[in-house]
Protein backbone atom coordinates (compact mmCIF):
# COMPACT_ATOMS: atom_id res chain seq x y z
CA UNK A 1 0.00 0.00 0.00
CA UNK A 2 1.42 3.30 -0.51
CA UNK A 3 1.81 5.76 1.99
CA UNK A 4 2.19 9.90 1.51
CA UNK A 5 4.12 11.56 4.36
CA UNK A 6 1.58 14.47 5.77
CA UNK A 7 3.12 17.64 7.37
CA UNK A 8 0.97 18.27 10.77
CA UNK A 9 1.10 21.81 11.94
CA UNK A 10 -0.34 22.44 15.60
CA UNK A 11 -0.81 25.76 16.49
CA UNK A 12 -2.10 24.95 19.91
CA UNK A 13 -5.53 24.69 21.35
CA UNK A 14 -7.29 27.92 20.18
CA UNK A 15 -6.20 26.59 16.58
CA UNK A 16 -7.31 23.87 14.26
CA UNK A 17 -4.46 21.20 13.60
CA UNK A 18 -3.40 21.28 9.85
CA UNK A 19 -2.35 17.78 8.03
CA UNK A 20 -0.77 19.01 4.45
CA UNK A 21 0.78 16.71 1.97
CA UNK A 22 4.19 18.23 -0.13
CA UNK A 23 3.45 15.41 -3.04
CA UNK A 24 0.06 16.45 -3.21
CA UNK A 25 -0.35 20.55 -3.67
CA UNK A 26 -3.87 21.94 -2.55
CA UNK A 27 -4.86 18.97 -0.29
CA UNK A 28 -4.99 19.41 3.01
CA UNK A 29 -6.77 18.69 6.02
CA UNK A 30 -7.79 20.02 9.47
CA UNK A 31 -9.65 19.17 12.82
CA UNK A 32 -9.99 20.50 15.63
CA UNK A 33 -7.83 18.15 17.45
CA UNK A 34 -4.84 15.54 16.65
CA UNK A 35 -7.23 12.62 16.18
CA UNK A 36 -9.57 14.55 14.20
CA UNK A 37 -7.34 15.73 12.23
CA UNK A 38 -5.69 12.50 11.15
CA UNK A 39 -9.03 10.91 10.61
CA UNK A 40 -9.86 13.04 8.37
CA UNK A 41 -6.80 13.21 6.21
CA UNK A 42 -7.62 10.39 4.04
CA UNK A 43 -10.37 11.70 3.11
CA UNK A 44 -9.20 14.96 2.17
CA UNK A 45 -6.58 13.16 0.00
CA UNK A 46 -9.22 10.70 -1.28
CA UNK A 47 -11.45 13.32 -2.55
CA UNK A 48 -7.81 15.18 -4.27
CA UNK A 49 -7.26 12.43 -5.93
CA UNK A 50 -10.78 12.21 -7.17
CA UNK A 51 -10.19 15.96 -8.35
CA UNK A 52 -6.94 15.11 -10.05
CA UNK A 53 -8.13 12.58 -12.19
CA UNK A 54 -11.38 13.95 -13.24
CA UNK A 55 -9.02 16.69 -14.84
CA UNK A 56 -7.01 14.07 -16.68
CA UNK A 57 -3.90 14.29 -14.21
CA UNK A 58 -1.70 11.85 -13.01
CA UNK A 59 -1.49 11.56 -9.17
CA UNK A 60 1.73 12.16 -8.01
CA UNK A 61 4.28 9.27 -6.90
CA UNK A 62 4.54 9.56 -3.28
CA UNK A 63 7.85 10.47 -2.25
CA UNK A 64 9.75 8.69 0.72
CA UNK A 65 10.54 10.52 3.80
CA UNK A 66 14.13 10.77 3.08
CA UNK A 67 13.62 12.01 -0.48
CA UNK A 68 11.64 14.51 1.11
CA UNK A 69 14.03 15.59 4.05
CA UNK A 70 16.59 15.72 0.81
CA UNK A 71 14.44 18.74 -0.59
CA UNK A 72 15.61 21.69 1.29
CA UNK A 73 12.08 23.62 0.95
CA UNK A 74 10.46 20.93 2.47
CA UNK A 75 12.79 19.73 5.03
CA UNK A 76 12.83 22.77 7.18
CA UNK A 77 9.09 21.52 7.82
CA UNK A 78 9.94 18.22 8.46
CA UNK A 79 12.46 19.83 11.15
CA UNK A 80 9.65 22.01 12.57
CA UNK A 81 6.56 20.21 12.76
CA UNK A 82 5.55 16.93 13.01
CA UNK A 83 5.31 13.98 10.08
CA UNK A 84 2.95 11.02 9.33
CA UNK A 85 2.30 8.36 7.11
CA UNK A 86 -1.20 9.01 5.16
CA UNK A 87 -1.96 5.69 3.24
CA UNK A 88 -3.26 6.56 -0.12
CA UNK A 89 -7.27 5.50 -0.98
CA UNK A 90 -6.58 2.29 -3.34
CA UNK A 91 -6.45 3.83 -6.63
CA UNK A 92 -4.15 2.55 -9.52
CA UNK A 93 -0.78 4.68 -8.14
CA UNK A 94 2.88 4.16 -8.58
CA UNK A 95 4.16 2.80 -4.89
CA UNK A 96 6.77 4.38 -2.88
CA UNK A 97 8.94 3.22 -0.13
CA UNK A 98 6.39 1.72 2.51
């Protein structure tokens, strides 16, 4: 199965928590707390992908975490906020690194 590393941003509790994916530009998801926001990340990238597609795009390969830490714009958020591993809805997609 592959897996898309998600950028979680956690401003603290008068904020919503934001889950962003680098491979996937636009999509990105929120909740009002950790959990929340996590649960509803697949969905967020589900309905992307759904997006992508119906435009006649190709969903991007999902990069491993070390090719991402090895792009400088994204590893200073990798160093700042926390990271997770998003498994992709099952869709015909090129697999990373699990």
């Amino acid at each position: 199965m592959t897996h898309y590393v998600a950028i979680i941003e956690d401003a603290g509790p008068d904020f919503a928590v934001g889950v962003w994916f680098p491979d996937l530009p636009g999509c990105f998801s929120a909740g009002d707390t950790l959990d929340e926001a996590l649960t509803n990340a697949p969905e967020a990238m589900a309905l992307w992908f759904e997006d992508i597609e119906a435009e006649g795009r190709t969903v991007p390969r999902a990069r491993t975490p070390s090719e991402l830490k090895a792009d400088p714009e994204i590893a200073a958020d990798m160093a700042k906020y926390a990271i997770a591993l998003i498994p992709a809805p099952d869709l015909a997609l090129q697999p990373a690194a699990e």
